[in-house]
Protein backbone atom coordinates (compact mmCIF):
# COMPACT_ATOMS: atom_id res chain seq x y z
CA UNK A 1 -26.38 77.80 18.95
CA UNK A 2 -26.27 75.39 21.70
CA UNK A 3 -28.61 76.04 24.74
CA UNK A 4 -27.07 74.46 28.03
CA UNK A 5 -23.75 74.82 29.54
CA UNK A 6 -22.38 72.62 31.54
CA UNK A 7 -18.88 74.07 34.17
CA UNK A 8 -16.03 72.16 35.96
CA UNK A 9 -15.73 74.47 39.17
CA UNK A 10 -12.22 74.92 40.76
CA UNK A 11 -9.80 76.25 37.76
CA UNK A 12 -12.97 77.48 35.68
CA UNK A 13 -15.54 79.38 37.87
CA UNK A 14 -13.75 79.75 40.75
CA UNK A 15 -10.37 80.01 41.82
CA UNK A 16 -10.06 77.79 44.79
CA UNK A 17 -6.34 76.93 45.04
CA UNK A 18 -5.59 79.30 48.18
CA UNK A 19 -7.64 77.50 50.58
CA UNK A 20 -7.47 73.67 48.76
CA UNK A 21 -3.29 74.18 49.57
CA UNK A 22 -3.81 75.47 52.99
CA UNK A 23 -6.25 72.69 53.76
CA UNK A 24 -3.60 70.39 52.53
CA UNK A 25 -0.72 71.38 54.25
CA UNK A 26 -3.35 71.86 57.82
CA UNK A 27 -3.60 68.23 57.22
CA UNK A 28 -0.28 67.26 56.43
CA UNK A 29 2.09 69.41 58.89
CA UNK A 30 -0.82 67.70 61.50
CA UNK A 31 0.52 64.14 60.89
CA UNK A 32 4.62 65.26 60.38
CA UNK A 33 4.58 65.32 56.71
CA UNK A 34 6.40 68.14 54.62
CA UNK A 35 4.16 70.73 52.91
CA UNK A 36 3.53 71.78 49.65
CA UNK A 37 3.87 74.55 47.17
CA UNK A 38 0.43 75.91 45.63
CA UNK A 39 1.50 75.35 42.25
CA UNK A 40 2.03 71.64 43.60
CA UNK A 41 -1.35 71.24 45.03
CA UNK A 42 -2.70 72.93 41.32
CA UNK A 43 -0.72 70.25 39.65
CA UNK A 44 -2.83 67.30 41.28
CA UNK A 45 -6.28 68.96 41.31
CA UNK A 46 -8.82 67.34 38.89
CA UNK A 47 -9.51 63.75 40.36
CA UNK A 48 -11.18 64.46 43.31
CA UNK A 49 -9.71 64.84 47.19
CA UNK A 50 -8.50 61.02 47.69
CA UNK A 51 -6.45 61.68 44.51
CA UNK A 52 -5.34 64.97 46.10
CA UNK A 53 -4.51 63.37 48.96
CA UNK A 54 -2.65 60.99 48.04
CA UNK A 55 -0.37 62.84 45.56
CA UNK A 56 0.55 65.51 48.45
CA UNK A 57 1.53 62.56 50.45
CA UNK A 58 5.22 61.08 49.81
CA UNK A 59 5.46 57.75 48.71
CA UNK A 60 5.50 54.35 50.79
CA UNK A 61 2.27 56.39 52.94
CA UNK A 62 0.43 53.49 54.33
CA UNK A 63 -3.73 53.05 53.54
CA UNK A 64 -4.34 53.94 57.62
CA UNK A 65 -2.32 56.91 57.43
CA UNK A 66 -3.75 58.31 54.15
CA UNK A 67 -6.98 58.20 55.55
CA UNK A 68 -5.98 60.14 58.62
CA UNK A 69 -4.53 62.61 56.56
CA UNK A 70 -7.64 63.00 53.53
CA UNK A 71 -10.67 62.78 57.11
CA UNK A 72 -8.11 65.87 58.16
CA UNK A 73 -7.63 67.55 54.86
CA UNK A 74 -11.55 67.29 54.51
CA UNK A 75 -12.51 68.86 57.86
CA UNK A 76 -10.62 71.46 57.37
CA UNK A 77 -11.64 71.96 54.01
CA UNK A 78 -15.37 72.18 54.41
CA UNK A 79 -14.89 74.86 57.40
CA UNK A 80 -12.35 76.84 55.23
CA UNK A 81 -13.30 76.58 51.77
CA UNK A 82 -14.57 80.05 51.20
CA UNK A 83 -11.70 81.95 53.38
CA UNK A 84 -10.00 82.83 50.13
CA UNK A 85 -11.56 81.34 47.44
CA UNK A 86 -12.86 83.76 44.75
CA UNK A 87 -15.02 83.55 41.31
CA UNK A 88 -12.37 84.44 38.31
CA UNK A 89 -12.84 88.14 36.79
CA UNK A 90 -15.63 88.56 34.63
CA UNK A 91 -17.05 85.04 35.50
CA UNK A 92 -20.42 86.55 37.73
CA UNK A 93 -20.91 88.89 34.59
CA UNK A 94 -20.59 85.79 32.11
CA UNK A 95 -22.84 83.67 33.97
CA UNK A 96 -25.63 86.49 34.25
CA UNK A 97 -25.32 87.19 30.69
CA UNK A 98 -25.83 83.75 29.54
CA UNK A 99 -28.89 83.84 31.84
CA UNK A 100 -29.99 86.35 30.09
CA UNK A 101 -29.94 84.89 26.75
CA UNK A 102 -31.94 82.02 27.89
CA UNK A 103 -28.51 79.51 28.19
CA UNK A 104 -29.39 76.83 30.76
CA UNK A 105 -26.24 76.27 33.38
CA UNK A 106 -24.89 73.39 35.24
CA UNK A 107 -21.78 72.78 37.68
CA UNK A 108 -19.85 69.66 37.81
CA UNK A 109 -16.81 69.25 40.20
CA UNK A 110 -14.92 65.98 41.28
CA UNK A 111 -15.12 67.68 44.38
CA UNK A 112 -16.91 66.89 47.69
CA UNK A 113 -21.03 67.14 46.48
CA UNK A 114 -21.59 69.03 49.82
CA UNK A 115 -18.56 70.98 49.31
CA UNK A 116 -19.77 71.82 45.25
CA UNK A 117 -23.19 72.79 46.45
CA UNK A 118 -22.22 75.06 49.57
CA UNK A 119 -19.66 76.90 46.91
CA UNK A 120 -22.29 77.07 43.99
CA UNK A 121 -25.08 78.41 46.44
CA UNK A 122 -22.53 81.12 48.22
CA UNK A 123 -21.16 82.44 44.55
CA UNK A 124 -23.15 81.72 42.13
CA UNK A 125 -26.73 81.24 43.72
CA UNK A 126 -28.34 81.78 40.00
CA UNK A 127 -27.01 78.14 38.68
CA UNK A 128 -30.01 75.69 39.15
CA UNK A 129 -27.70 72.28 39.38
CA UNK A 130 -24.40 71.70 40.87
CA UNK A 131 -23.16 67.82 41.13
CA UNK A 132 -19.65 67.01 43.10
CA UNK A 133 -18.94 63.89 44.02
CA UNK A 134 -20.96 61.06 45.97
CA UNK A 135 -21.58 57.73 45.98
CA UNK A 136 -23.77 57.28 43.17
CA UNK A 137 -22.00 59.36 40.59
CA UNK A 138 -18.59 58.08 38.93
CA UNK A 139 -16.09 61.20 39.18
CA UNK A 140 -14.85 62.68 35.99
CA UNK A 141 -13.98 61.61 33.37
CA UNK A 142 -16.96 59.17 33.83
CA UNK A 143 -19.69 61.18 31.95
CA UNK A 144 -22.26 60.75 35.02
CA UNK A 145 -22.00 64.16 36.49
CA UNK A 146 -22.26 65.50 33.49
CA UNK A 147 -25.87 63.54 32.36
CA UNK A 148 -27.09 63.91 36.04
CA UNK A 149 -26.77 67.67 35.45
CA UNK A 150 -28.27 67.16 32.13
CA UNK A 151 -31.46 65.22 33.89
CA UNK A 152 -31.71 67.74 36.03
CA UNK A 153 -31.86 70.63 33.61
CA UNK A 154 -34.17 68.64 31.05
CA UNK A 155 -31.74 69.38 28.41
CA UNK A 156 -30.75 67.22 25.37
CA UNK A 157 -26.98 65.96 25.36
CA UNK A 158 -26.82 67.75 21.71
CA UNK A 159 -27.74 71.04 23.18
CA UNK A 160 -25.24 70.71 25.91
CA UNK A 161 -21.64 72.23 25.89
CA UNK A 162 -19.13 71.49 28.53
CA UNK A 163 -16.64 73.87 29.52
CA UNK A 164 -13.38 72.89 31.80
CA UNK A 165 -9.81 73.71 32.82
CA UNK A 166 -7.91 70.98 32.58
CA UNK A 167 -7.12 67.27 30.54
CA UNK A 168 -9.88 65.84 32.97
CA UNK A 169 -12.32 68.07 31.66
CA UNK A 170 -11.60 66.83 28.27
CA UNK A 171 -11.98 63.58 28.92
CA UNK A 172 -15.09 64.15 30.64
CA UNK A 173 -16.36 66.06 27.34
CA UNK A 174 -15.51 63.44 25.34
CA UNK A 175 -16.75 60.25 26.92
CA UNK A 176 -20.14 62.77 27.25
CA UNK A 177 -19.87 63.19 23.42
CA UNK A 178 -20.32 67.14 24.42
CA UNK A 179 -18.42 69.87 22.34
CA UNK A 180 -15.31 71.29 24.99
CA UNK A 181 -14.37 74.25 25.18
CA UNK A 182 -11.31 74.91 28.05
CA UNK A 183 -9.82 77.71 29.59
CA UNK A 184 -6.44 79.13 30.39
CA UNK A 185 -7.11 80.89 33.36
CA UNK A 186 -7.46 77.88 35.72
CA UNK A 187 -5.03 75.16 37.32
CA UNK A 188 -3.04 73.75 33.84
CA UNK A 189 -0.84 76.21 31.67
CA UNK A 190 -2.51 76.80 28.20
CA UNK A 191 0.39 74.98 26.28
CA UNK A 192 -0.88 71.48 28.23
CA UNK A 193 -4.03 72.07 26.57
CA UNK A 194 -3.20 72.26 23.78
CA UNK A 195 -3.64 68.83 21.97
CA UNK A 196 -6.41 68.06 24.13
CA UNK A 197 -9.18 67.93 21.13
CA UNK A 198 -11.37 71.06 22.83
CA UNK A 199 -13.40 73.17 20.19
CA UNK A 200 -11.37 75.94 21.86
CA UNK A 201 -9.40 77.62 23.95
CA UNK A 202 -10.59 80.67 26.18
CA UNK A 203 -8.55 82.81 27.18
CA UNK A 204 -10.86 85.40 28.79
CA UNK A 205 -14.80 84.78 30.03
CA UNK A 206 -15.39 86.73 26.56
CA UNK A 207 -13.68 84.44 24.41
CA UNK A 208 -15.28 81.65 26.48
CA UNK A 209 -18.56 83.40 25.46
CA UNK A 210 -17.52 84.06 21.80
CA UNK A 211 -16.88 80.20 21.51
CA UNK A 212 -19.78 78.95 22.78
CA UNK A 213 -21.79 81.08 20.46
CA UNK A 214 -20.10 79.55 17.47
CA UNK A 215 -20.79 76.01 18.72
């Protein structure tokens, strides 16, 4: 069995799509643009906030005003982001039991890094290494969150499994040669991920468990 597992965040720990969508439309109804549906804002999670931004936007946005909107969007982000955000069932429970068995943990996001850590130290304060997004690190699908985490743990990319929600975190597993397993619970419906090339499909923190022991 594999000894390190490395998790995306938003749509596979923790279900942050409440306060990412209210963030978004703070930011947009601010500068007299029309707001969005969650399932929207779930739709272009995955790339990180400019991406974000830029999709809730309509086209023909010029650069000036995008940035307007995403300095917005992140203000009110960082001072909201744990309003109504929430771990997934049976996700604490998962996490402590993999613990327990001696599995070393990482979290990756393409979100904010200050935003990742503040979110990984409020929920799940047990998880040694949590990487978002900064300067030095290419965002996902780029593999460097993923070997930064892996540096930091000590751990051996052949040891290592990733574990993700969506065709991002696919990408990410494969251009980090890691075994994938996604889950259904998060931000994409479980027929997109289908096709995706993961060693499975979760469908429950169990089965996520139940994979990962057969990898």
């Amino acid at each position: 069995m594999k000894n390190t597992l490395i998790f995306d965040l938003d749509g596979t720990l923790l279900n942050t799509l409440d306060d990412l969508t209210d963030a978004v439309n703070h930011a947009l109804e601010r500068h007299g643009f029309a707001q969005r549906e969650s399932a929207e804002v779930a739709s272009f999670l995955g790339h990180g906030f400019v991406w974000l931004i830029d999709r809730a936007l309509p086209e023909g946005v010029d650069e000036t005003a995008k940035r307007a909107v995403l300095e917005d969007f992140r203000t009110c982000y960082m001072e909201h982001c744990m309003d109504r955000t929430r771990p997934y069932d049976g996700i604490p429970a998962l996490l402590t039991d993999l613990q327990k068995h001696g599995v070393r943990l990482a979290i990756v996001s393409n979100k904010g890094d200050a935003a990742v850590r503040e979110l990984a130290a409020k929920y799940f304060p047990s998880v040694p290494v949590a990487v978002g997004e900064r300067p030095d690190v290419r965002k996902k699908p780029a593999p460097d969150a993923v070997f930064a985490a892996l540096r930091a743990l000590d751990t051996d990319p052949a040891d290592a499994v990733y574990a993700g929600d969506s065709e991002v975190d696919a990408e990410t597993a494969r251009n980090a040669a890691l075994p994938c397993i996604l889950v259904s619970w998060g931000f994409r419906p479980r027929a997109q991920l289908a096709g995706l090339g993961a060693a499975a499909i979760a469908d429950s923190p169990a089965e996520l468990l139940a994979a990962f022991e057969r990898l």
